[in-house]
Structures are given as C-alpha cells and as structure tokens.
Protein backbone atom coordinates (compact mmCIF):
# COMPACT_ATOMS: atom_id res chain seq x y z
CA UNK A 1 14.40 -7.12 -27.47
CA UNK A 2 10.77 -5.34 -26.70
CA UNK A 3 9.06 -7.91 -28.43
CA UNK A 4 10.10 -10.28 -26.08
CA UNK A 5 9.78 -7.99 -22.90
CA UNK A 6 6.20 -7.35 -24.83
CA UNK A 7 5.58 -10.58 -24.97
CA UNK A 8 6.80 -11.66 -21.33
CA UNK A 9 4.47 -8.99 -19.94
CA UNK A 10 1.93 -10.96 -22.06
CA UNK A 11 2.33 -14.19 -20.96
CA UNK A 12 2.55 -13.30 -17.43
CA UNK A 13 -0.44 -11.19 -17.33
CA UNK A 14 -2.89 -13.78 -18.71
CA UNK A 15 -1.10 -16.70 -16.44
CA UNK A 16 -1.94 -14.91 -13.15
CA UNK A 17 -5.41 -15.42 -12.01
CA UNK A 18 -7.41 -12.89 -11.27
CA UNK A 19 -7.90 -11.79 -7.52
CA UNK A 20 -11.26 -11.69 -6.38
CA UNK A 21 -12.84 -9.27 -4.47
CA UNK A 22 -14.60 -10.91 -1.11
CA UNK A 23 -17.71 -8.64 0.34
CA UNK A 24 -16.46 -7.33 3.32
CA UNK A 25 -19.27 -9.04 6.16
CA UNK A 26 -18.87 -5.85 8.68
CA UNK A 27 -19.99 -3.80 5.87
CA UNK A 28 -23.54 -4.51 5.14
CA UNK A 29 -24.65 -4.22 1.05
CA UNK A 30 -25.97 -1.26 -0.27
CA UNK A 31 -30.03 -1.63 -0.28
CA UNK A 32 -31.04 -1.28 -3.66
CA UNK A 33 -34.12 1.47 -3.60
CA UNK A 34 -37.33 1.00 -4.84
CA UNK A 35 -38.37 2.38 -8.69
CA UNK A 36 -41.02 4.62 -8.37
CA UNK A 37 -42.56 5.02 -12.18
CA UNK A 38 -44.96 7.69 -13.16
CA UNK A 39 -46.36 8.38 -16.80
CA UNK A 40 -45.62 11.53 -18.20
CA UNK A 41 -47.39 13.10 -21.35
CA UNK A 42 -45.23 13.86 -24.02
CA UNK A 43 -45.62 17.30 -25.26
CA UNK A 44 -46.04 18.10 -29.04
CA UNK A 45 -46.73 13.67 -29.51
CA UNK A 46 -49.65 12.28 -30.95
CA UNK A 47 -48.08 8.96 -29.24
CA UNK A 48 -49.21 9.90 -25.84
CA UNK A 49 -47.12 9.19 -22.65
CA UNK A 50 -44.67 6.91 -21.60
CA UNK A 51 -44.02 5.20 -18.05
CA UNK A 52 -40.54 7.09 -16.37
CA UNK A 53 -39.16 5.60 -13.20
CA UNK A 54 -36.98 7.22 -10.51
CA UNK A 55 -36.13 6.35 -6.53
CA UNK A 56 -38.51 8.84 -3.93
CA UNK A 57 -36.05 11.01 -3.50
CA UNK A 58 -34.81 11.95 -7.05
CA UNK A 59 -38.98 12.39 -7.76
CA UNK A 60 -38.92 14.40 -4.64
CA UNK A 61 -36.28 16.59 -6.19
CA UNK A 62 -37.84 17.00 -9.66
CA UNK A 63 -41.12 18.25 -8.12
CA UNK A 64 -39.46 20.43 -6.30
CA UNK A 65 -37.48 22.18 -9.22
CA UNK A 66 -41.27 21.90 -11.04
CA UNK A 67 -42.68 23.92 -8.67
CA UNK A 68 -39.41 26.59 -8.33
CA UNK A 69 -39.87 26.84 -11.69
CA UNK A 70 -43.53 27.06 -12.24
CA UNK A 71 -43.15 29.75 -9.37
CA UNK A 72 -40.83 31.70 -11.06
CA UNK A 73 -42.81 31.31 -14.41
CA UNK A 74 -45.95 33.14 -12.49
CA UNK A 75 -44.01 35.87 -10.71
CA UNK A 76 -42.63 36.72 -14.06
CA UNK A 77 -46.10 37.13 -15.73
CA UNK A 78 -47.45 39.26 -12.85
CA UNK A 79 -44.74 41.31 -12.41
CA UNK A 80 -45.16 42.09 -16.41
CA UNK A 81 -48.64 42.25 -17.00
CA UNK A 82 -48.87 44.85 -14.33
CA UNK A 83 -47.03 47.47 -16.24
CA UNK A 84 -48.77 49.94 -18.70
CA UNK A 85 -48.27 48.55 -22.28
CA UNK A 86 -48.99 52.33 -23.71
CA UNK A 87 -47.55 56.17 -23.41
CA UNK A 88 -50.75 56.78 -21.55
C-alpha cells in the first residue's frame, strides 16, 4: 500500500510541468555592479600577488576596516612605548 501511494506521488510529480516564473515588468532587474579588481601582495609568497575583485562599495568597506585597524595598531604602540620599561 505505500509503495503505490510512493509511487503515485512519483508519477504525478514528474507528469506536471514545471511552472515558470515570468519577470514581473513593473519591477525593473537588479543592475548587476561593476567588478572592481585590485592586486594584492601575498604576504610570506615568493609567488607574488594575485588580481582580487569586489563592487565599490564592499572595497570602500575593506579600506575602511584597514585603516580602523591600522589606527588602532598605532595607538597601541604609542600608548606602550611611552611607558618606562625599567624600576627607574
């Protein structure tokens, strides 16, 4: 009895066709953006640098977390090399 339900279910999936989905014309498409590539050095390779490509705005937000973190990196040297390193 479920083999034939199993079976039924089956047949009748693979004999309905498939709907398909119509672009709705009110809604323009999506624009596809622009691949901005850069090549980057790879640290610790004798193989040099590769090309990697992102859209303006995910750059945009990379440099920006470069530059928080490069930031940081500084504030944290100065605010350490300032303090006496002996009993003196």
């Amino acid at each position: 009895m479920r083999f034939k339900m199993l079976a039924l279910a089956a047949a009748v999936s693979f004999t309905m066709p498939a709907v398909a989905q119509t672009p709705d014309p009110a809604k323009p498409a999506p624009k596809k953006e622009k691949k901005v590539c850069r090549r980057l050095d790879q640290t610790g390779s004798i193989l040099g640098s590769r090309p990697t490509c992102h859209t303006k705005e995910e750059w945009a937000s990379i440099d920006a977390a470069n530059a928080r973190n490069a930031g940081k990196l500084m504030d944290d040297t100065r605010s350490t090399s300032n303090r006496p390193s002996g009993g003196f």
